[in-house]
PDB file of N, CA and C in Angstrom:
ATOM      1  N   UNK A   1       2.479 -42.978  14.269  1.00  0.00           N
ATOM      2  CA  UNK A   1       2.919 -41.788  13.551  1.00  0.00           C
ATOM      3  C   UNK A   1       3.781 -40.947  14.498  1.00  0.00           C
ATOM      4  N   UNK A   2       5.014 -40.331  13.990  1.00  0.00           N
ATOM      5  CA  UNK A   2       5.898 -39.750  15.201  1.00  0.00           C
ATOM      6  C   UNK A   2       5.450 -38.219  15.105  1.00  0.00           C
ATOM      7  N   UNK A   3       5.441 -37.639  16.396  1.00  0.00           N
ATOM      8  CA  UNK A   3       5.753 -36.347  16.147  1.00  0.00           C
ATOM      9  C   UNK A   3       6.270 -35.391  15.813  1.00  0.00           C
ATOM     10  N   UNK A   4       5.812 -34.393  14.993  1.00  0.00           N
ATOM     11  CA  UNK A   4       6.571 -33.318  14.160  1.00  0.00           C
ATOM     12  C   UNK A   4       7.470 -32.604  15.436  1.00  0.00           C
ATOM     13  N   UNK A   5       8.531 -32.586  14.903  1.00  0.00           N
ATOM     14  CA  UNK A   5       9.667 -31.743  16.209  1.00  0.00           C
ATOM     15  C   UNK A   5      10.674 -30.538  15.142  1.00  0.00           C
ATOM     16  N   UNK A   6      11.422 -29.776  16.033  1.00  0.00           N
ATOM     17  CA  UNK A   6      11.858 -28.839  15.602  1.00  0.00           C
ATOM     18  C   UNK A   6      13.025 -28.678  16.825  1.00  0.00           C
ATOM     19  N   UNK A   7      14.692 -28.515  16.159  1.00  0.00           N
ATOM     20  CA  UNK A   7      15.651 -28.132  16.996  1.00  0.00           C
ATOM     21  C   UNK A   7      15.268 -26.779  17.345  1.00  0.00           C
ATOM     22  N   UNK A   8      15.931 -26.806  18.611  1.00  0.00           N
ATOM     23  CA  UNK A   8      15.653 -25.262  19.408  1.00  0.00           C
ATOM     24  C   UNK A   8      16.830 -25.085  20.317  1.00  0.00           C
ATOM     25  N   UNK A   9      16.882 -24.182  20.987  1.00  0.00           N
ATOM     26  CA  UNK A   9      18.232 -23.745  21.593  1.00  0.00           C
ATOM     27  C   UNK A   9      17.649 -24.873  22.907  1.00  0.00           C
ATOM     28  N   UNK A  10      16.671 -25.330  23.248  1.00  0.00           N
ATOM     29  CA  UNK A  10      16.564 -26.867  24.418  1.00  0.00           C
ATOM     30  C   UNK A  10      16.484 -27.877  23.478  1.00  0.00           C
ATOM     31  N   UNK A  11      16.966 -27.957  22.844  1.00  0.00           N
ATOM     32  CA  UNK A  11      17.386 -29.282  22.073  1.00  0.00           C
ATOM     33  C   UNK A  11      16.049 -29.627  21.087  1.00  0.00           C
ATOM     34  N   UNK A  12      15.444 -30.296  20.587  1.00  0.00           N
ATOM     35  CA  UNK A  12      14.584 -31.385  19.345  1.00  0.00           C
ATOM     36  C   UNK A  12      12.986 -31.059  20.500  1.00  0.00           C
ATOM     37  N   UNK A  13      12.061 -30.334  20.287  1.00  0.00           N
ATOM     38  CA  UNK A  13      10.750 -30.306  20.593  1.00  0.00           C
ATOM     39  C   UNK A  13       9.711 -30.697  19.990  1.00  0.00           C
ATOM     40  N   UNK A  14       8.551 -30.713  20.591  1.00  0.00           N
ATOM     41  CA  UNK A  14       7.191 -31.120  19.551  1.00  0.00           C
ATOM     42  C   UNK A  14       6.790 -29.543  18.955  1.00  0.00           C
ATOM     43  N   UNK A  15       6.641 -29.218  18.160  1.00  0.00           N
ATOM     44  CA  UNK A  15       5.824 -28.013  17.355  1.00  0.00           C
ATOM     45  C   UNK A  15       5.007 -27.805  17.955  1.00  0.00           C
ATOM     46  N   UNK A  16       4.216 -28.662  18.501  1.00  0.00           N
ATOM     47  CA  UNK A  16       2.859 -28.430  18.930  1.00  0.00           C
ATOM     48  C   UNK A  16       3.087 -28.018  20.303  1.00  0.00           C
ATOM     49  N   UNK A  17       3.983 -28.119  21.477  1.00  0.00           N
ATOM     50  CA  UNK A  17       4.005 -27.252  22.280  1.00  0.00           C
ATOM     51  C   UNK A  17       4.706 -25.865  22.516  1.00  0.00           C
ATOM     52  N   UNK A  18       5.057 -25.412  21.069  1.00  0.00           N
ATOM     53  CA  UNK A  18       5.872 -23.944  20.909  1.00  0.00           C
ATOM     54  C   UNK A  18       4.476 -22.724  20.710  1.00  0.00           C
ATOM     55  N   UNK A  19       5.172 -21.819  20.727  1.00  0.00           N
ATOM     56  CA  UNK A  19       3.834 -20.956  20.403  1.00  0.00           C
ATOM     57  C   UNK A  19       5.316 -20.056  19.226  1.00  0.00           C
ATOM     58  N   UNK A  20       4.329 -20.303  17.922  1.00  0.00           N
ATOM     59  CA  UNK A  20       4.681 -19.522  16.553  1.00  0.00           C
ATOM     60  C   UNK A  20       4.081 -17.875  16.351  1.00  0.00           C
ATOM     61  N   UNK A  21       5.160 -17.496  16.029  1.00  0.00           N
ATOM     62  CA  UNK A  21       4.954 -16.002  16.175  1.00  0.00           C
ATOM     63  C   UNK A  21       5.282 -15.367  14.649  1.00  0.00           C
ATOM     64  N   UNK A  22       5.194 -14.648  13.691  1.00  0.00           N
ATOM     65  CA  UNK A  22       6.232 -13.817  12.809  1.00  0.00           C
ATOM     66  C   UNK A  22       6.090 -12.186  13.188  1.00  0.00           C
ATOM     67  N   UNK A  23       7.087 -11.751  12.452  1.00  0.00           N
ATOM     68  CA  UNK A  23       6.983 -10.334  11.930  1.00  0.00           C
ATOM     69  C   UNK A  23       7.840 -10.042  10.600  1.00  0.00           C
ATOM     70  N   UNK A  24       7.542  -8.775  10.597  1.00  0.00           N
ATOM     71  CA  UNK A  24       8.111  -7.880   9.321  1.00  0.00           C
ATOM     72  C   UNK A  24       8.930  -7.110   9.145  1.00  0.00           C
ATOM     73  N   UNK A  25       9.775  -7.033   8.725  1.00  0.00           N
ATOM     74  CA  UNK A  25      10.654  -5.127   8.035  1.00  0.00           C
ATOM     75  C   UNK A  25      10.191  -4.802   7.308  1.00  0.00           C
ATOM     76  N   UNK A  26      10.425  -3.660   6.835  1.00  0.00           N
ATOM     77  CA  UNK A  26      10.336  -3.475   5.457  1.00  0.00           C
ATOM     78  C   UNK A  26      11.266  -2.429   5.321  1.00  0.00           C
ATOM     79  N   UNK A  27      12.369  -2.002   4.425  1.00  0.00           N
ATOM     80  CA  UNK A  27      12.856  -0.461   4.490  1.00  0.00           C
ATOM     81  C   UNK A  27      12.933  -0.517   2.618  1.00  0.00           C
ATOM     82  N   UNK A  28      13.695   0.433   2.117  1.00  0.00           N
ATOM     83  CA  UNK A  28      13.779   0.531   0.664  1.00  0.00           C
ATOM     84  C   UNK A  28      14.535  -0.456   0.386  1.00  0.00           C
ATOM     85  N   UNK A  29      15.632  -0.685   1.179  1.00  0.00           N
ATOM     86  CA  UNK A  29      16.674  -1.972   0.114  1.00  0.00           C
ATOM     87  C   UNK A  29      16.161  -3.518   0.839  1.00  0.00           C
ATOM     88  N   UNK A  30      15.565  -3.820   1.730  1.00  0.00           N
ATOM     89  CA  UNK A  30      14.954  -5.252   2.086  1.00  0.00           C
ATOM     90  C   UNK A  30      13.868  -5.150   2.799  1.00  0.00           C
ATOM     91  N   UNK A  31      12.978  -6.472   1.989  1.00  0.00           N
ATOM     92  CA  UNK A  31      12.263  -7.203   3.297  1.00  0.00           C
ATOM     93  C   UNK A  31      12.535  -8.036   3.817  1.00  0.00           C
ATOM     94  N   UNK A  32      12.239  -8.049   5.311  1.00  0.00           N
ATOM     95  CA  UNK A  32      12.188  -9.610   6.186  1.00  0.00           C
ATOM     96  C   UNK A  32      11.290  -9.602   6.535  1.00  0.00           C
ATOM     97  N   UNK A  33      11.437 -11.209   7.096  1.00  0.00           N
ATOM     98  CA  UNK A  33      10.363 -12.255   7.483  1.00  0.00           C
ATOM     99  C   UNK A  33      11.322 -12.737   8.715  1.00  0.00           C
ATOM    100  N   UNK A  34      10.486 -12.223  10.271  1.00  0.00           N
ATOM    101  CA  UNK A  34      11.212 -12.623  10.855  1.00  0.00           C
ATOM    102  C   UNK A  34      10.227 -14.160  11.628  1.00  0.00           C
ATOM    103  N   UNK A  35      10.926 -15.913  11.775  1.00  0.00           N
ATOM    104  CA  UNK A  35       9.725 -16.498  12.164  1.00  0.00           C
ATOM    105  C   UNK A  35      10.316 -16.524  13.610  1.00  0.00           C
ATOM    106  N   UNK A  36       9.669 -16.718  14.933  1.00  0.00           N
ATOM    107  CA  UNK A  36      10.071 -17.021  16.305  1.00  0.00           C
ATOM    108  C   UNK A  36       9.369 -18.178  16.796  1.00  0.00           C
ATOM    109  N   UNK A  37       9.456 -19.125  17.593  1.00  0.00           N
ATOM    110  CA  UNK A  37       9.188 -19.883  18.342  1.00  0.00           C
ATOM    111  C   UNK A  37       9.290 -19.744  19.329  1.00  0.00           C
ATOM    112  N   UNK A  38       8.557 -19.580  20.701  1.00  0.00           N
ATOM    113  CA  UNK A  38       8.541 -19.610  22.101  1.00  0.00           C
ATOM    114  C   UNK A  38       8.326 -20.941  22.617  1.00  0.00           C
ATOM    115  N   UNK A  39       8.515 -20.738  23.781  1.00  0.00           N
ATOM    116  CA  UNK A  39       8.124 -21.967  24.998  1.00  0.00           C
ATOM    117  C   UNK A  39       8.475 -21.341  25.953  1.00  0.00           C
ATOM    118  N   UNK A  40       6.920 -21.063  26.532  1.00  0.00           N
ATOM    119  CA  UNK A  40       6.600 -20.442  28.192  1.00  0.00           C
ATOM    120  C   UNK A  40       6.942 -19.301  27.974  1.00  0.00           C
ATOM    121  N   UNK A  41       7.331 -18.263  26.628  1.00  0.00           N
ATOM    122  CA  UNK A  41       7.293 -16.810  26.519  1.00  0.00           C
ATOM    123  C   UNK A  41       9.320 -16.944  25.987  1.00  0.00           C
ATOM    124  N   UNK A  42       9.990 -17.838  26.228  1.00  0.00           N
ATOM    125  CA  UNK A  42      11.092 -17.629  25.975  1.00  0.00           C
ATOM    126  C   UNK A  42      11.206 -18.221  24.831  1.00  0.00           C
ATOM    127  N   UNK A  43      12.412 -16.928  23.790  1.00  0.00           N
ATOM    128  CA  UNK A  43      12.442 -17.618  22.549  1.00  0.00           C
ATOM    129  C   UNK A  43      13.421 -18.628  22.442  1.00  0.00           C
ATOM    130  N   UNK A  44      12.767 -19.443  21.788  1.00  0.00           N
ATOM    131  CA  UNK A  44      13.848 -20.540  21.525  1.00  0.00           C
ATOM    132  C   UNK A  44      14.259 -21.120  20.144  1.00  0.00           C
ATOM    133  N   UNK A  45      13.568 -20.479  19.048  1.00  0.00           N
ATOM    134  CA  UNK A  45      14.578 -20.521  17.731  1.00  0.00           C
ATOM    135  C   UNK A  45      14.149 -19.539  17.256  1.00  0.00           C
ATOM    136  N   UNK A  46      14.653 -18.909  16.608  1.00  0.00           N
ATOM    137  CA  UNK A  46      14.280 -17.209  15.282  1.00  0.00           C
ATOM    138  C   UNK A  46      15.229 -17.577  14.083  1.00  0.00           C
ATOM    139  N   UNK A  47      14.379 -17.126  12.983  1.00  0.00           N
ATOM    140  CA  UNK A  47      15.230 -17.512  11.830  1.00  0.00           C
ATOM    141  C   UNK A  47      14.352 -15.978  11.037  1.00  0.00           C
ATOM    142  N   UNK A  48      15.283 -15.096   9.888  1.00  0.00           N
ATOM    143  CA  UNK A  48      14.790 -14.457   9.391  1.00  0.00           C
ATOM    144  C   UNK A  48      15.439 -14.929   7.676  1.00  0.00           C
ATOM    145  N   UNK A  49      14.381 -14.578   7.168  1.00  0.00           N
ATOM    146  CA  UNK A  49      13.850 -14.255   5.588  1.00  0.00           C
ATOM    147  C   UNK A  49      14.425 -13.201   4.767  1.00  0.00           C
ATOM    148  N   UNK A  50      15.228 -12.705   4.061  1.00  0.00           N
ATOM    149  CA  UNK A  50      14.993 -11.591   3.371  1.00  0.00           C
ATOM    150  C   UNK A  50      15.511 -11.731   1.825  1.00  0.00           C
ATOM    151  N   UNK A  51      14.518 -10.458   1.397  1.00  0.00           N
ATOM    152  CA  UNK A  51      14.193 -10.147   0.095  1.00  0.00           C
ATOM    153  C   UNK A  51      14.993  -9.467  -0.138  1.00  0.00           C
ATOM    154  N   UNK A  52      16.304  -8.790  -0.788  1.00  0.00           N
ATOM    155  CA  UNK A  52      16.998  -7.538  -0.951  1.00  0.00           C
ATOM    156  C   UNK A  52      16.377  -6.559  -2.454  1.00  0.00           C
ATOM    157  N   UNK A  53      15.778  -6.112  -2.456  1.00  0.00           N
ATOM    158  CA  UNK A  53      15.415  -5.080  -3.438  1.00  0.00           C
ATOM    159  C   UNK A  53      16.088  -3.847  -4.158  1.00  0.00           C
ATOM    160  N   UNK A  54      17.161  -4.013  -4.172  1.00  0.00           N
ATOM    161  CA  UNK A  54      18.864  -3.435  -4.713  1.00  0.00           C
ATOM    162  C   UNK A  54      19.961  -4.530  -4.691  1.00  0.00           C
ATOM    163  N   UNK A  55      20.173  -4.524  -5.635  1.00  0.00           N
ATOM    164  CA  UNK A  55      21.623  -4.979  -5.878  1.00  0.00           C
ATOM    165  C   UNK A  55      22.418  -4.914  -4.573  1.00  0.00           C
ATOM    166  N   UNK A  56      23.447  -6.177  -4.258  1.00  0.00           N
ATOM    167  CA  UNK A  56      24.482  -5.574  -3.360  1.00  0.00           C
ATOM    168  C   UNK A  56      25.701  -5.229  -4.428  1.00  0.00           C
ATOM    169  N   UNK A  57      26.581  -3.983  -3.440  1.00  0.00           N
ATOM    170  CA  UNK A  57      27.641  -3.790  -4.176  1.00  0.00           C
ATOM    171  C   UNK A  57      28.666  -3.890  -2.962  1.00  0.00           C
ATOM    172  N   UNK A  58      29.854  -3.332  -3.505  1.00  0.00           N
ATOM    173  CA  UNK A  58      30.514  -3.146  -2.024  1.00  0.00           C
ATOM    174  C   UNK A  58      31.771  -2.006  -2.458  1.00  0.00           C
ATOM    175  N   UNK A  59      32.337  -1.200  -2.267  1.00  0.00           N
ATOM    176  CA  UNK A  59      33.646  -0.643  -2.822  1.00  0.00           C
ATOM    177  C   UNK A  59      34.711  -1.265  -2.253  1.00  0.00           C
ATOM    178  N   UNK A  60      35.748  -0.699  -3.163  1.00  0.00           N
ATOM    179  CA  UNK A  60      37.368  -1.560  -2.692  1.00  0.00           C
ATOM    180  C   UNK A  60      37.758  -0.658  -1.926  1.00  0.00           C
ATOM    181  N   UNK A  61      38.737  -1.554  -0.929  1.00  0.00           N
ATOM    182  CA  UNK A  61      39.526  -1.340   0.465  1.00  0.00           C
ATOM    183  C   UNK A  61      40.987  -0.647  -0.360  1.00  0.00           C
ATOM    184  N   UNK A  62      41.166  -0.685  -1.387  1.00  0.00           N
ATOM    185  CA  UNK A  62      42.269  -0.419  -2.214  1.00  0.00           C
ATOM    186  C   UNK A  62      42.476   0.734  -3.497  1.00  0.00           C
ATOM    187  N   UNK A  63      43.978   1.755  -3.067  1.00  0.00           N
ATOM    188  CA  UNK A  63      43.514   2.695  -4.388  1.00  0.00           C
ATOM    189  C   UNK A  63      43.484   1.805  -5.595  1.00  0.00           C
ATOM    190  N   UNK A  64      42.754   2.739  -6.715  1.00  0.00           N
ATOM    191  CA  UNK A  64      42.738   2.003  -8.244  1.00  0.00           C
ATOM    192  C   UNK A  64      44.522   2.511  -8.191  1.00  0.00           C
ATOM    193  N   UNK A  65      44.755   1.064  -9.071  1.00  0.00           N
ATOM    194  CA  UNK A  65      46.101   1.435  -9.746  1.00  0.00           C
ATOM    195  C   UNK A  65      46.337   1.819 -11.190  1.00  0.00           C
ATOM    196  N   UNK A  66      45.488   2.808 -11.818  1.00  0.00           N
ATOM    197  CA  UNK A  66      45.222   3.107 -13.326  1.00  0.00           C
ATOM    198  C   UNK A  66      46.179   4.047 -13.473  1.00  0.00           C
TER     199      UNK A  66
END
């Protein structure tokens, strides 16, 4: 059976020698989920999660031409 591995900024590891960490945000317009992986205290992959709880919008860079 092969071992479960995971790319990391040192290349393809075993899971089982990382130490798994998460945390949280929270503000009014998102949550995250932030996950980390260490080895020996240094991080070596982070990936975050988020929920947006508002709409995105964005305004135009441009006058209306009405």
């Amino acid at each position: 059976m092969s071992t479960p591995m995971i790319h990391t900024i040192k290349g393809n590891l075993p899971i089982a020698d990382l130490e798994y960490g998460t945390r949280w945000e929270t503000t009014d317009d998102y949550t995250k989920l932030i996950e980390t992986y260490k080895l020996n205290g240094e991080i070596v992959r982070e990936s975050a999660h988020v929920l947006a709880k508002r709409g995105f919008f964005g305004e135009s860079l441009t006058p209306n031409l009405q």
